[in-house]
PDB file of N, CA and C in Angstrom:
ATOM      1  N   UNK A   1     285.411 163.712 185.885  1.00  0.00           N
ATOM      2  CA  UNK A   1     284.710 162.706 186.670  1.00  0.00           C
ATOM      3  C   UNK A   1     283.949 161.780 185.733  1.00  0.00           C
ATOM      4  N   UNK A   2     284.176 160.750 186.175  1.00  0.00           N
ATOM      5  CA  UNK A   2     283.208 159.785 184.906  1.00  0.00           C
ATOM      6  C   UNK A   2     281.705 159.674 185.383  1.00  0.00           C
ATOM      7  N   UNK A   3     280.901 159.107 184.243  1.00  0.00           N
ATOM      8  CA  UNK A   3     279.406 159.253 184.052  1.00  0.00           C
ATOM      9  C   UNK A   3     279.016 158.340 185.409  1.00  0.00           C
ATOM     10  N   UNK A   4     277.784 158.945 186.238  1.00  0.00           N
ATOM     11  CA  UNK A   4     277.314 157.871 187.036  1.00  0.00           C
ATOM     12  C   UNK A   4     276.222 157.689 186.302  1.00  0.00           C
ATOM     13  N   UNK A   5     275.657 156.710 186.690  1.00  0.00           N
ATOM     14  CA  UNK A   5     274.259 155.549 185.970  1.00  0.00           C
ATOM     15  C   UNK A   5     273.447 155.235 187.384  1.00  0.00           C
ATOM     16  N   UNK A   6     272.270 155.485 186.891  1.00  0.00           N
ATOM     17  CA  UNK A   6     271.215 155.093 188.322  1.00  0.00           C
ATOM     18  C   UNK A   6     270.247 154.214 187.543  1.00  0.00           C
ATOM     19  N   UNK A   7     270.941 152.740 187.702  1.00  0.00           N
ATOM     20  CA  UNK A   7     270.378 151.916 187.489  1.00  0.00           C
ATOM     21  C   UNK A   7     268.685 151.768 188.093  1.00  0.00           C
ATOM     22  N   UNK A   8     268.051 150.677 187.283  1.00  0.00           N
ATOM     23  CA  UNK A   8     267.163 150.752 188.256  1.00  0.00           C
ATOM     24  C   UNK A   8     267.373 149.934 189.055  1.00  0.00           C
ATOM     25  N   UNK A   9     266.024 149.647 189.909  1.00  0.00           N
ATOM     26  CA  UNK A   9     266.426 148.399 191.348  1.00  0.00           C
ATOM     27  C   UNK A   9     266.586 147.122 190.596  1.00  0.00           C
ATOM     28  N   UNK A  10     265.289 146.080 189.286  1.00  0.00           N
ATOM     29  CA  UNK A  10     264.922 145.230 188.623  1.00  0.00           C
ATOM     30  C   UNK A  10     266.418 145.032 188.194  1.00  0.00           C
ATOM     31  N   UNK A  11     267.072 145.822 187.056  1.00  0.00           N
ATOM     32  CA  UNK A  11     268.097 145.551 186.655  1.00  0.00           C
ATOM     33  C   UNK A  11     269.183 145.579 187.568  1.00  0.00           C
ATOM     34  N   UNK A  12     269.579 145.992 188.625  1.00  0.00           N
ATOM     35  CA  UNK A  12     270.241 145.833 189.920  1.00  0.00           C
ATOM     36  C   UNK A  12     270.234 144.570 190.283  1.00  0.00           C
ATOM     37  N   UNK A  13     269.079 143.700 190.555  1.00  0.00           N
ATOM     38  CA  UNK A  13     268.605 142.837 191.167  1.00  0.00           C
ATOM     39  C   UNK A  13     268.904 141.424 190.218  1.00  0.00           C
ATOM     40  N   UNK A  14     268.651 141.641 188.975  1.00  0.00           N
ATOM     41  CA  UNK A  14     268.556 140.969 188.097  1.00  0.00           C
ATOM     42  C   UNK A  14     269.776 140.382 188.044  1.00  0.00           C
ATOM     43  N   UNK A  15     270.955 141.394 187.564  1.00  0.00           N
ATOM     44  CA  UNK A  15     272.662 141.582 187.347  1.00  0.00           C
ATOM     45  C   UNK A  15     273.099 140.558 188.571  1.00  0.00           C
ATOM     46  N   UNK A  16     272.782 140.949 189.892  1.00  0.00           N
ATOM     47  CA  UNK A  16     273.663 140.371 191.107  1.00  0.00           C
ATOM     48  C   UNK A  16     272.900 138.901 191.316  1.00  0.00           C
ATOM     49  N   UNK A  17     272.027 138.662 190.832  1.00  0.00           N
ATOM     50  CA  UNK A  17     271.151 137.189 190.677  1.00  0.00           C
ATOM     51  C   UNK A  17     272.068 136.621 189.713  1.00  0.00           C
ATOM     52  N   UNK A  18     272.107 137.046 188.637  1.00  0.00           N
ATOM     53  CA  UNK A  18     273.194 136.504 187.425  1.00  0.00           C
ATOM     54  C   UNK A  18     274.783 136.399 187.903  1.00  0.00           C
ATOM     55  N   UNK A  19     274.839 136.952 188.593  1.00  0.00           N
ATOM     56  CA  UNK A  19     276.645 136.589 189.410  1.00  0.00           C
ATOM     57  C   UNK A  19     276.512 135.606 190.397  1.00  0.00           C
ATOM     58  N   UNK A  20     275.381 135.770 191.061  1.00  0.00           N
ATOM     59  CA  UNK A  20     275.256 134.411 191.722  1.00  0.00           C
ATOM     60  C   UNK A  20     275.057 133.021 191.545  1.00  0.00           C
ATOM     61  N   UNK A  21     274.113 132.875 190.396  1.00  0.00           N
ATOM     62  CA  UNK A  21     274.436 131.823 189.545  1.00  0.00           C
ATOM     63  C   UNK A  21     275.081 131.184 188.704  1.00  0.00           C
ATOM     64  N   UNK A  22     276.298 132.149 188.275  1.00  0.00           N
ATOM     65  CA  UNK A  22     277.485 131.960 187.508  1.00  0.00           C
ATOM     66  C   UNK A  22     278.347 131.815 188.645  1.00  0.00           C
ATOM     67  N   UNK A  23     278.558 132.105 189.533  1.00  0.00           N
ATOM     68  CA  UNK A  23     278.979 131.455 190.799  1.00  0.00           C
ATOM     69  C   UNK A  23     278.998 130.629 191.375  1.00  0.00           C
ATOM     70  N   UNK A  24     277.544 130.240 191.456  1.00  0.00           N
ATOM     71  CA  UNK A  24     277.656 128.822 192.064  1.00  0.00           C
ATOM     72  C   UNK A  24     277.409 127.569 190.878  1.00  0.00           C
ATOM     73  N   UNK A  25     277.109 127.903 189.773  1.00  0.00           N
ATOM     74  CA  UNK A  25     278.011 127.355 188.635  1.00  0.00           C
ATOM     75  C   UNK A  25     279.063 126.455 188.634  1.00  0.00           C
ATOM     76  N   UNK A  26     279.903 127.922 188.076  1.00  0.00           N
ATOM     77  CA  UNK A  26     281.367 127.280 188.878  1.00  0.00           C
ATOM     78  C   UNK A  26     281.581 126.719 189.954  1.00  0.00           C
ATOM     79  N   UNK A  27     281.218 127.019 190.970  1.00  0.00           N
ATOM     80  CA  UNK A  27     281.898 126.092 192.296  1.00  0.00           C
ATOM     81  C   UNK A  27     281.310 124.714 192.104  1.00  0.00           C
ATOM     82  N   UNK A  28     280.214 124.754 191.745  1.00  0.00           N
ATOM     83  CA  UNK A  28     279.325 123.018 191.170  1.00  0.00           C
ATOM     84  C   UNK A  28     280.511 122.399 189.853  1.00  0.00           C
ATOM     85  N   UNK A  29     281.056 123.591 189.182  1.00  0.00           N
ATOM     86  CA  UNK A  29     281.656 122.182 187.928  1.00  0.00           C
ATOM     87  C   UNK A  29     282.838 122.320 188.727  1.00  0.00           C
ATOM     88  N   UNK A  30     283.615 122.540 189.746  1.00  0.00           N
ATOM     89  CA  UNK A  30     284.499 122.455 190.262  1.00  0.00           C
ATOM     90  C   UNK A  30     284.745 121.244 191.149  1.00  0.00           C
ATOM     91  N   UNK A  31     283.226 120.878 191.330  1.00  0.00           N
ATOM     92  CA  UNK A  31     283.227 119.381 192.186  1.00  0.00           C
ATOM     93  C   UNK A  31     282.831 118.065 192.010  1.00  0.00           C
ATOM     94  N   UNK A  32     282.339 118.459 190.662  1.00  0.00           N
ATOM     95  CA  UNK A  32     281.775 117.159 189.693  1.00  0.00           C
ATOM     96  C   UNK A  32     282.835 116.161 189.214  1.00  0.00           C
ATOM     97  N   UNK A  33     282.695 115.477 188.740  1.00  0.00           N
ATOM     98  CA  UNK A  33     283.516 114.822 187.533  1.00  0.00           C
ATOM     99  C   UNK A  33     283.862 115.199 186.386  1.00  0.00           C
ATOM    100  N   UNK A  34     284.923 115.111 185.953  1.00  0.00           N
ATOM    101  CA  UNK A  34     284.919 116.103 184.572  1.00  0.00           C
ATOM    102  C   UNK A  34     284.948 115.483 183.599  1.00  0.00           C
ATOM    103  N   UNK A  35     283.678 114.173 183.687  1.00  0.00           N
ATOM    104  CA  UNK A  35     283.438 114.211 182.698  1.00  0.00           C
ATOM    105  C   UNK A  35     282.140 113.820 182.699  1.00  0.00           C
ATOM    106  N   UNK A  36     279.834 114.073 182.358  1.00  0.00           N
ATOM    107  CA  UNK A  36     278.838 113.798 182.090  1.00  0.00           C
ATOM    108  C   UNK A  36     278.794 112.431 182.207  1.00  0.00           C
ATOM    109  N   UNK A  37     279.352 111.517 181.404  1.00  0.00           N
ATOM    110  CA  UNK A  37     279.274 110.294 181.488  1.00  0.00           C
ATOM    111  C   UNK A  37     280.529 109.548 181.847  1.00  0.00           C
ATOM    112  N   UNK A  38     280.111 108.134 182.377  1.00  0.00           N
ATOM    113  CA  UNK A  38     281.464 107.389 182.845  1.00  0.00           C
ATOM    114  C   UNK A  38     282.311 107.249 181.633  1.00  0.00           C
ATOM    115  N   UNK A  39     283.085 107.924 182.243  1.00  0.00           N
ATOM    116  CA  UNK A  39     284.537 107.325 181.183  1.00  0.00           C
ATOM    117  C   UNK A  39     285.745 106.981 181.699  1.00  0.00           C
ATOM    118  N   UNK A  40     286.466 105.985 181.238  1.00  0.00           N
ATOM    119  CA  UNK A  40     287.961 105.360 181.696  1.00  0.00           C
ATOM    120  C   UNK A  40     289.156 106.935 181.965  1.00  0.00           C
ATOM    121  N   UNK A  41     289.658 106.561 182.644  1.00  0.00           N
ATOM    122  CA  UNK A  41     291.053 108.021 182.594  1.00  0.00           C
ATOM    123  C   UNK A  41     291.925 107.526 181.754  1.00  0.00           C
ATOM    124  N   UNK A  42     292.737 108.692 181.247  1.00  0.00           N
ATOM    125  CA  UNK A  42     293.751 108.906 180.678  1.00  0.00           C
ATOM    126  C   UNK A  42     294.926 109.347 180.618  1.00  0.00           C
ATOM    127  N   UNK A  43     295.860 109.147 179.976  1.00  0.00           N
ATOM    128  CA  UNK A  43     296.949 110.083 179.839  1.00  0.00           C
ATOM    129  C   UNK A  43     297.817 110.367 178.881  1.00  0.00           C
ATOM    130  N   UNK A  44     297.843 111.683 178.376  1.00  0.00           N
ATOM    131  CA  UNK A  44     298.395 112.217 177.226  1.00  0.00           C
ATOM    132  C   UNK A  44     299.675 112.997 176.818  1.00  0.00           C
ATOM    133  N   UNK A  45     300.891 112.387 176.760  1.00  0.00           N
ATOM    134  CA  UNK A  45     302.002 112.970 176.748  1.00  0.00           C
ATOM    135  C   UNK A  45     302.337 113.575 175.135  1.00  0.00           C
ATOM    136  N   UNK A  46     301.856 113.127 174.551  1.00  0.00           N
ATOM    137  CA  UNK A  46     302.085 113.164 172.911  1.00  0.00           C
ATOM    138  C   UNK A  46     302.275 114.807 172.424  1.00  0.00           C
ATOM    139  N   UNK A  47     301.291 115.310 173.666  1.00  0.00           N
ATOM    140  CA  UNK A  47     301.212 117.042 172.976  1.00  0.00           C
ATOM    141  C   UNK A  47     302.447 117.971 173.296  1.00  0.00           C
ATOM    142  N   UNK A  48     301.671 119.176 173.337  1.00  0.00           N
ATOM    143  CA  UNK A  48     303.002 120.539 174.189  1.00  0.00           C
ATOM    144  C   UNK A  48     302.930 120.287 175.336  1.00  0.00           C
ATOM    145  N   UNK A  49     301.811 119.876 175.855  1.00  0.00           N
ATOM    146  CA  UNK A  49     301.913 119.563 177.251  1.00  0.00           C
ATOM    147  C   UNK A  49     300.738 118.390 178.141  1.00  0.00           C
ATOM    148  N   UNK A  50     301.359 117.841 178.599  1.00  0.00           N
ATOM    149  CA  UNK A  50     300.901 116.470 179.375  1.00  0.00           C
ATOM    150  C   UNK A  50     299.455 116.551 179.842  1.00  0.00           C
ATOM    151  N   UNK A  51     298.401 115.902 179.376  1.00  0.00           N
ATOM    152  CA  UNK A  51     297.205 116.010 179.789  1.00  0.00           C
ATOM    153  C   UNK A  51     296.479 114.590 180.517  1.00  0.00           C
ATOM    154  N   UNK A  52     295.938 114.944 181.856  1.00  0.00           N
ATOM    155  CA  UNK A  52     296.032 113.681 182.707  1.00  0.00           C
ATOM    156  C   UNK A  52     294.621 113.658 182.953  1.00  0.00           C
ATOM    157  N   UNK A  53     293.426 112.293 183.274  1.00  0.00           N
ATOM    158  CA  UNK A  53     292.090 112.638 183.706  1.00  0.00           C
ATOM    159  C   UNK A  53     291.859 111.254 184.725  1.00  0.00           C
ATOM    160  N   UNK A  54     291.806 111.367 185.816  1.00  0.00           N
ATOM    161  CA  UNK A  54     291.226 110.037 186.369  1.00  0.00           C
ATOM    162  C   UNK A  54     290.250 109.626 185.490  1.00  0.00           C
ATOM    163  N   UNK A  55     290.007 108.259 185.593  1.00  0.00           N
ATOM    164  CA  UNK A  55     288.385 107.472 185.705  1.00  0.00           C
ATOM    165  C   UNK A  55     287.256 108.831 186.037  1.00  0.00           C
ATOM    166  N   UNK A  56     286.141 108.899 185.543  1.00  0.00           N
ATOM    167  CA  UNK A  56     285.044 109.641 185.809  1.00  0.00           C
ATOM    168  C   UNK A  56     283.872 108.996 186.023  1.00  0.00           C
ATOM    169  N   UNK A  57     282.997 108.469 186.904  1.00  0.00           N
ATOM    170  CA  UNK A  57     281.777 108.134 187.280  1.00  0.00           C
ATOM    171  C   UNK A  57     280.703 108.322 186.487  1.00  0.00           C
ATOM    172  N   UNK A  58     280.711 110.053 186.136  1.00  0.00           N
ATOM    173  CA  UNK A  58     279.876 110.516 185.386  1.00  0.00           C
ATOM    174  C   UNK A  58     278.954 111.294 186.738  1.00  0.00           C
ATOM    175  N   UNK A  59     278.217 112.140 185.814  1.00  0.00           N
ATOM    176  CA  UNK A  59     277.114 112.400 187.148  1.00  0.00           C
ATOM    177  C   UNK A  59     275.916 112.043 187.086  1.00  0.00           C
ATOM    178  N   UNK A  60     275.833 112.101 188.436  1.00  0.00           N
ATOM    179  CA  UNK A  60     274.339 111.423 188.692  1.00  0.00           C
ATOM    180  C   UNK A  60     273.056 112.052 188.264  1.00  0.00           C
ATOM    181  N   UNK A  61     272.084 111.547 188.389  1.00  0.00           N
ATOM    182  CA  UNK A  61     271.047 112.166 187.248  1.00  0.00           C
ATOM    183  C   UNK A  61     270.848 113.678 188.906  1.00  0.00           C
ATOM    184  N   UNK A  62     270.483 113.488 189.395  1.00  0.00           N
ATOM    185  CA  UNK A  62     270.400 114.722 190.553  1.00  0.00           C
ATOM    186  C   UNK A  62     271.151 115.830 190.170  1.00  0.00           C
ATOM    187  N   UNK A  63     272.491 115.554 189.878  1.00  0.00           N
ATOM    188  CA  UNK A  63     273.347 116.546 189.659  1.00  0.00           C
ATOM    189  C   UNK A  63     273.000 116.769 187.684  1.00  0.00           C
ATOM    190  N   UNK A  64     273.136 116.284 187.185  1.00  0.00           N
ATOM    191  CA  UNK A  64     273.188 116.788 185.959  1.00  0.00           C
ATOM    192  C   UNK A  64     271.636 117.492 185.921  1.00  0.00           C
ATOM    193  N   UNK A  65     270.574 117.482 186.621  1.00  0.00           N
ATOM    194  CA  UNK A  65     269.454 117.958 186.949  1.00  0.00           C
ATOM    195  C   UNK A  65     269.530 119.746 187.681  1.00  0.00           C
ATOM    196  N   UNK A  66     270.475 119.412 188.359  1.00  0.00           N
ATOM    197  CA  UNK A  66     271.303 120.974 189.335  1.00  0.00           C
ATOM    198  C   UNK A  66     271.651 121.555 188.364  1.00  0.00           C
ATOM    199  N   UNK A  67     272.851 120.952 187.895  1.00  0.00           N
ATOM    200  CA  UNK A  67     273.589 121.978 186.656  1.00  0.00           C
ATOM    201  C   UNK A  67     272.199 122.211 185.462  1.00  0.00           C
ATOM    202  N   UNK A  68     271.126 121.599 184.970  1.00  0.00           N
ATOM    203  CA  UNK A  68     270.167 122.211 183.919  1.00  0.00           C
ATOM    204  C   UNK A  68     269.309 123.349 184.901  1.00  0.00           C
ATOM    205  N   UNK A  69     268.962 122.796 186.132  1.00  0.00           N
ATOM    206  CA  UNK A  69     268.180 124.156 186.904  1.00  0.00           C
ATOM    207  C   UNK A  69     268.662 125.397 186.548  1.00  0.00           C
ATOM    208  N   UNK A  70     270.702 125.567 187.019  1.00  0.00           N
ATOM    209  CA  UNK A  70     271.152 126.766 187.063  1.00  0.00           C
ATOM    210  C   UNK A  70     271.291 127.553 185.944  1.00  0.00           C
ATOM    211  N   UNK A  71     271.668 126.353 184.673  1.00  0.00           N
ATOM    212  CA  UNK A  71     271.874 126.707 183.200  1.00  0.00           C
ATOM    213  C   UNK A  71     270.152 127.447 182.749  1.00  0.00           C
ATOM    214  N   UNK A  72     269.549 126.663 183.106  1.00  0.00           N
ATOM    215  CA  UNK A  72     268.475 127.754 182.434  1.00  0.00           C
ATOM    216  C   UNK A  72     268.226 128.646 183.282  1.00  0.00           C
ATOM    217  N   UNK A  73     268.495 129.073 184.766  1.00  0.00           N
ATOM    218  CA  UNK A  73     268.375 130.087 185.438  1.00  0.00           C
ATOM    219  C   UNK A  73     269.465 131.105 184.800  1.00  0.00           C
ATOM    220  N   UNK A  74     270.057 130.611 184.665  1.00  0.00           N
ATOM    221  CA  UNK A  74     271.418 132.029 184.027  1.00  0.00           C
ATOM    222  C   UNK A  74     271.108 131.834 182.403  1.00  0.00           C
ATOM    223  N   UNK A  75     270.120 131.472 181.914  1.00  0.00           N
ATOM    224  CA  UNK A  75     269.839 132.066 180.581  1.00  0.00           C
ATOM    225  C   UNK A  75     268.714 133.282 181.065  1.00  0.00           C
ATOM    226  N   UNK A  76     267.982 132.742 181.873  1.00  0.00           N
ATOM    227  CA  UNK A  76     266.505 133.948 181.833  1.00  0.00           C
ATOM    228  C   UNK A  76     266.889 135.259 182.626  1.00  0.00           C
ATOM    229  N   UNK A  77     268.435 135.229 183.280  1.00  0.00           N
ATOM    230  CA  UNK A  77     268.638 136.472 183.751  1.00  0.00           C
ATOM    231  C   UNK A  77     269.518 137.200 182.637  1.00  0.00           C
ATOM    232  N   UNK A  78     269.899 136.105 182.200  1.00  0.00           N
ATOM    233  CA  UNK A  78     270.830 136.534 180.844  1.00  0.00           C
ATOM    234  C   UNK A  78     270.079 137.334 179.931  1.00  0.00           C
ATOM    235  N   UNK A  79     269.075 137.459 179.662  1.00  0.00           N
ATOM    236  CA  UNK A  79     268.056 137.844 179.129  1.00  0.00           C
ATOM    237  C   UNK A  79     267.661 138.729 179.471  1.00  0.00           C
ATOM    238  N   UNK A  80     266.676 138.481 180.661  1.00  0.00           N
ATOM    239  CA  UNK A  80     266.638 139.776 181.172  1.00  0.00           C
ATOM    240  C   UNK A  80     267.581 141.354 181.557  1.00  0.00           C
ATOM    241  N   UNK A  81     268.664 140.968 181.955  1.00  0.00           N
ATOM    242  CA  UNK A  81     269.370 141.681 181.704  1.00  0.00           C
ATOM    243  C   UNK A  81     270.091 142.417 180.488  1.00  0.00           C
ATOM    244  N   UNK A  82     270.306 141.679 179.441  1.00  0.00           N
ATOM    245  CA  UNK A  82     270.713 142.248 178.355  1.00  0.00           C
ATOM    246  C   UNK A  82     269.615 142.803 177.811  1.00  0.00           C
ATOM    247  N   UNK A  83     267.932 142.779 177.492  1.00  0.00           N
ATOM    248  CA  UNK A  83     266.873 143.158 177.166  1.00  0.00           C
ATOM    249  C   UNK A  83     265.781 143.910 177.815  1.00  0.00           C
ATOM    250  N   UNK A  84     266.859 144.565 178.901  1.00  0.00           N
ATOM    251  CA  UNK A  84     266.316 145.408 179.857  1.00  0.00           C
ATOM    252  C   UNK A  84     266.296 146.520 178.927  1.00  0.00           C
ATOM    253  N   UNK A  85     264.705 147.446 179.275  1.00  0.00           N
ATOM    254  CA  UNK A  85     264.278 148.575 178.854  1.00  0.00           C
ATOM    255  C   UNK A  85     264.981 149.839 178.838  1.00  0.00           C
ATOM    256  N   UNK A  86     265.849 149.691 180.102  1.00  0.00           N
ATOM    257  CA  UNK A  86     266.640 150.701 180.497  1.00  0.00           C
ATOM    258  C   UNK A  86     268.293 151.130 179.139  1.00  0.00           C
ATOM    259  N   UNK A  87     268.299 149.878 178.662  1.00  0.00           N
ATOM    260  CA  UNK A  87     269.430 149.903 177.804  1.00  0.00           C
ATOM    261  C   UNK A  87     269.109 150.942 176.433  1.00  0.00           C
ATOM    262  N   UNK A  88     267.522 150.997 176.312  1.00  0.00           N
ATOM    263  CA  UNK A  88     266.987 152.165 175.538  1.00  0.00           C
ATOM    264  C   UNK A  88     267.549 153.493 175.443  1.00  0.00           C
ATOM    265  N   UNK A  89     267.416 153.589 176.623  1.00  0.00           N
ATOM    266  CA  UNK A  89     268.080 155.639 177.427  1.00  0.00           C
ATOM    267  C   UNK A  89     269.582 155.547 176.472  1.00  0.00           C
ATOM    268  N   UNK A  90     270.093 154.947 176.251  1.00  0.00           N
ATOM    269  CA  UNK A  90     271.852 154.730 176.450  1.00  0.00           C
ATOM    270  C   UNK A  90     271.930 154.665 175.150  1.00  0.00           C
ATOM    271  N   UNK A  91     272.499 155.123 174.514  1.00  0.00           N
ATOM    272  CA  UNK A  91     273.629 154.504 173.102  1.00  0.00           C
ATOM    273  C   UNK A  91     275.172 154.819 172.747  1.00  0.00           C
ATOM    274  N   UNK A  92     275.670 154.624 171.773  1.00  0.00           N
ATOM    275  CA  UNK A  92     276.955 154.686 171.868  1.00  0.00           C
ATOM    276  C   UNK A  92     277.696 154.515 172.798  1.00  0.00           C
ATOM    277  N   UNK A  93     278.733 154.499 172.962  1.00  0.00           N
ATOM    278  CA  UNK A  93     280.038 154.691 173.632  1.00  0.00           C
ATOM    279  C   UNK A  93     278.766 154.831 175.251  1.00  0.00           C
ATOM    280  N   UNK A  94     278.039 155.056 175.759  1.00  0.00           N
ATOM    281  CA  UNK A  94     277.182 155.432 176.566  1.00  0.00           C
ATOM    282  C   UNK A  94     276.857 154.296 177.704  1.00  0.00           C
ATOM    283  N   UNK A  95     276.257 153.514 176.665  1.00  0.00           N
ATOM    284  CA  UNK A  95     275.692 151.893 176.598  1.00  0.00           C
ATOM    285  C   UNK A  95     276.493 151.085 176.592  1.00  0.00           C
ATOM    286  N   UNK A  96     277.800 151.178 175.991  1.00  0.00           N
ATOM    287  CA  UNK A  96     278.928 150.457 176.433  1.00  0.00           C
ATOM    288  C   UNK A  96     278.910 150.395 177.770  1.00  0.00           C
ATOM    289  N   UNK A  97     279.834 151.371 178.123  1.00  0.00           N
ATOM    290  CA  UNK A  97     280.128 152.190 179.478  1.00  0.00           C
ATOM    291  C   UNK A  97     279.049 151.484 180.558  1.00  0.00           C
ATOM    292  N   UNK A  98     277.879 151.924 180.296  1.00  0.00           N
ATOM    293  CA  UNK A  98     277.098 151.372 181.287  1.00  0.00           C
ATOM    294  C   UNK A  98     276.767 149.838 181.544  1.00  0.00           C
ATOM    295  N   UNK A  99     277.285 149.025 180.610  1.00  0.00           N
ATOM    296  CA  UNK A  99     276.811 147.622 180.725  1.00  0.00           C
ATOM    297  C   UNK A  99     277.984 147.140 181.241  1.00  0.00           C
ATOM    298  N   UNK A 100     279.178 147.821 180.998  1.00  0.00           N
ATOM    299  CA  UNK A 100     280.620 147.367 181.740  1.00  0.00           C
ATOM    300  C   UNK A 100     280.121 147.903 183.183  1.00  0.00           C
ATOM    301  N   UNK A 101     280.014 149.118 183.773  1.00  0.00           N
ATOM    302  CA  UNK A 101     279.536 149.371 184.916  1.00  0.00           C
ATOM    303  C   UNK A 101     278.571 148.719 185.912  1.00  0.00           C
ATOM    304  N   UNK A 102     277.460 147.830 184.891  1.00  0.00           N
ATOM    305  CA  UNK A 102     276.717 147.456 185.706  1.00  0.00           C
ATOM    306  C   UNK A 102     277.334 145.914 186.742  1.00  0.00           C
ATOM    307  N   UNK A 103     278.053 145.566 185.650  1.00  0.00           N
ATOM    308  CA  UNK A 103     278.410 144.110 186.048  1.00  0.00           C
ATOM    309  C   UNK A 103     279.393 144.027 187.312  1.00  0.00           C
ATOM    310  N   UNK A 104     279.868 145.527 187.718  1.00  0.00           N
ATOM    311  CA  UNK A 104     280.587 145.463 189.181  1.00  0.00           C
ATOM    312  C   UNK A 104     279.687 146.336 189.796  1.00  0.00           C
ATOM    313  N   UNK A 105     278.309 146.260 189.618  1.00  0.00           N
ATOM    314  CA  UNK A 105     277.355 146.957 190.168  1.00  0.00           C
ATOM    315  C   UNK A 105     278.078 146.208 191.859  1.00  0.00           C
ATOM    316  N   UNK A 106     277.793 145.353 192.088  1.00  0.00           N
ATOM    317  CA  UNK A 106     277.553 144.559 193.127  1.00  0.00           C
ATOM    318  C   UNK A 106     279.034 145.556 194.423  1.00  0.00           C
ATOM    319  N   UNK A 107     279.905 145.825 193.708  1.00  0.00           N
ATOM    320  CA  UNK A 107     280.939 146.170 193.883  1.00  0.00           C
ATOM    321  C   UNK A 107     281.145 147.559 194.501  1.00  0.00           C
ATOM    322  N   UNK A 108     280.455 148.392 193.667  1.00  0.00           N
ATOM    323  CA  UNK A 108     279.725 149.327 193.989  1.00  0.00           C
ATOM    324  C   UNK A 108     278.864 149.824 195.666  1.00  0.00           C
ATOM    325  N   UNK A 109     277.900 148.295 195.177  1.00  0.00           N
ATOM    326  CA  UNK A 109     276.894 148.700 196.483  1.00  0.00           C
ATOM    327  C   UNK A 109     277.330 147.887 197.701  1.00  0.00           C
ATOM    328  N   UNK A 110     278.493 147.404 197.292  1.00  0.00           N
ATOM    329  CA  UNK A 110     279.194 146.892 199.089  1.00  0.00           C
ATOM    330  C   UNK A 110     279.918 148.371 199.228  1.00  0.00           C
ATOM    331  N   UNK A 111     280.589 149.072 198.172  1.00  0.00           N
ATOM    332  CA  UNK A 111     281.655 150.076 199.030  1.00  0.00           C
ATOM    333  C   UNK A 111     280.883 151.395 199.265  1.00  0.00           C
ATOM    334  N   UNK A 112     279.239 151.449 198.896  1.00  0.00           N
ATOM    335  CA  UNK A 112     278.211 152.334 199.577  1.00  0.00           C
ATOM    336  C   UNK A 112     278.021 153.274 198.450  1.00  0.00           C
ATOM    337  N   UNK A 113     278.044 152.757 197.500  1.00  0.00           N
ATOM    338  CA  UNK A 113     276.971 153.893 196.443  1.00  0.00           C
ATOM    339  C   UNK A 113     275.954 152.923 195.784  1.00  0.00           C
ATOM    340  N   UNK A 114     274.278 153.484 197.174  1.00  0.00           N
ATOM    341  CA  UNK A 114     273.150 152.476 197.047  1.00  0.00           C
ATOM    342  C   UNK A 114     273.012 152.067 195.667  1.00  0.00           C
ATOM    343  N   UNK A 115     272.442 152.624 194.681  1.00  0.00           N
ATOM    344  CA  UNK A 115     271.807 152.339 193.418  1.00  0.00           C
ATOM    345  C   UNK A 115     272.410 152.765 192.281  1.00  0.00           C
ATOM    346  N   UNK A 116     274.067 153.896 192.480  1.00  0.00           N
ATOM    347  CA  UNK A 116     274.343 154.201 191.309  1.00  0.00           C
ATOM    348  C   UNK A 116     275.687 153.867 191.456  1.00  0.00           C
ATOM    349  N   UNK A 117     276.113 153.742 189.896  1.00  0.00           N
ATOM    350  CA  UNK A 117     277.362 153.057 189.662  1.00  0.00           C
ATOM    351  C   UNK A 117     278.182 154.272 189.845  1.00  0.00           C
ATOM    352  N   UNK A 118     279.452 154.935 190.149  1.00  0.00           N
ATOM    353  CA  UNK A 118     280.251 155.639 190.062  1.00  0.00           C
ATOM    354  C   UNK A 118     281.345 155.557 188.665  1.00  0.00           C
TER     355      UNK A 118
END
C-alpha cells in the first residue's frame, strides 16, 4: 500500500488556491491577444512548419493589470507552498513522493479522502 500524508489544512488550502490561479491564468491568456503590445500579423512559411498571427491590439492596461494581480498571486502561493514547514517532517525519496501527492491533493478530496492523500 503506498504512504498516506496528512497534510495540513494551510498547505491544503494553499496548493488548491495555487491551481486556481494557474487556472484562471490560463483561461485569461487564452482570451487575450497574443501579443502585450499592438503589433501587425504575420505569416511564416519559411520554417518546418507554417506560423500564422492576426493583427494584435495589444492589451489594455485593465487586463495587463489582471494578468500582474494573478502573476504575483501565484508567486506568494508558490512560495508558500514550496516553503511550507511541513516539508521539514519529509526527506528523501519521502518529500518527493509527497509534493507529487500534494498537487492532486484536490483530486483526492473530491473522491472523499478529507485531508489525506492516499
Amino acid at each position: 500500500m503506498a504512504t498516506s500524508y496528512d497534510f495540513p489544512s494551510d498547505l491544503l488550502a494553499g496548493q488548491e488556491e495555487l491551481r486556481q490561479v494557474r487556472a484562471e491564468l490560463a483561461a485569461l491568456f487564452k482570451r487575450l491577444p497574443w501579443s502585450v503590445e499592438p503589433l501587425d500579423g504575420f505569416s511564416d512559411d519559411a520554417g518546418w512548419r507554417k506560423v500564422e498571427r492576426p493583427a494584435s491590439p495589444g492589451w489594455t492596461a485593465d487586463e495587463q493589470a489582471e494578468v500582474e494581480k494573478l502573476r504575483r498571486r501565484e508567486h506568494e502561493l508558490a512560495v508558500l507552498v514550496t516553503t511550507h514547514r511541513y516539508w521539514s517532517e519529509l526527506t528523501g525519496p519521502d518529500g518527493v513522493d509527497a509534493r507529487s501527492r500534494l498537487k492532486h491533493a484536490h483530486e483526492a478530496q473530491r473522491d472523499g479522502f478529507a485531508g489525506q492523500c492516499p
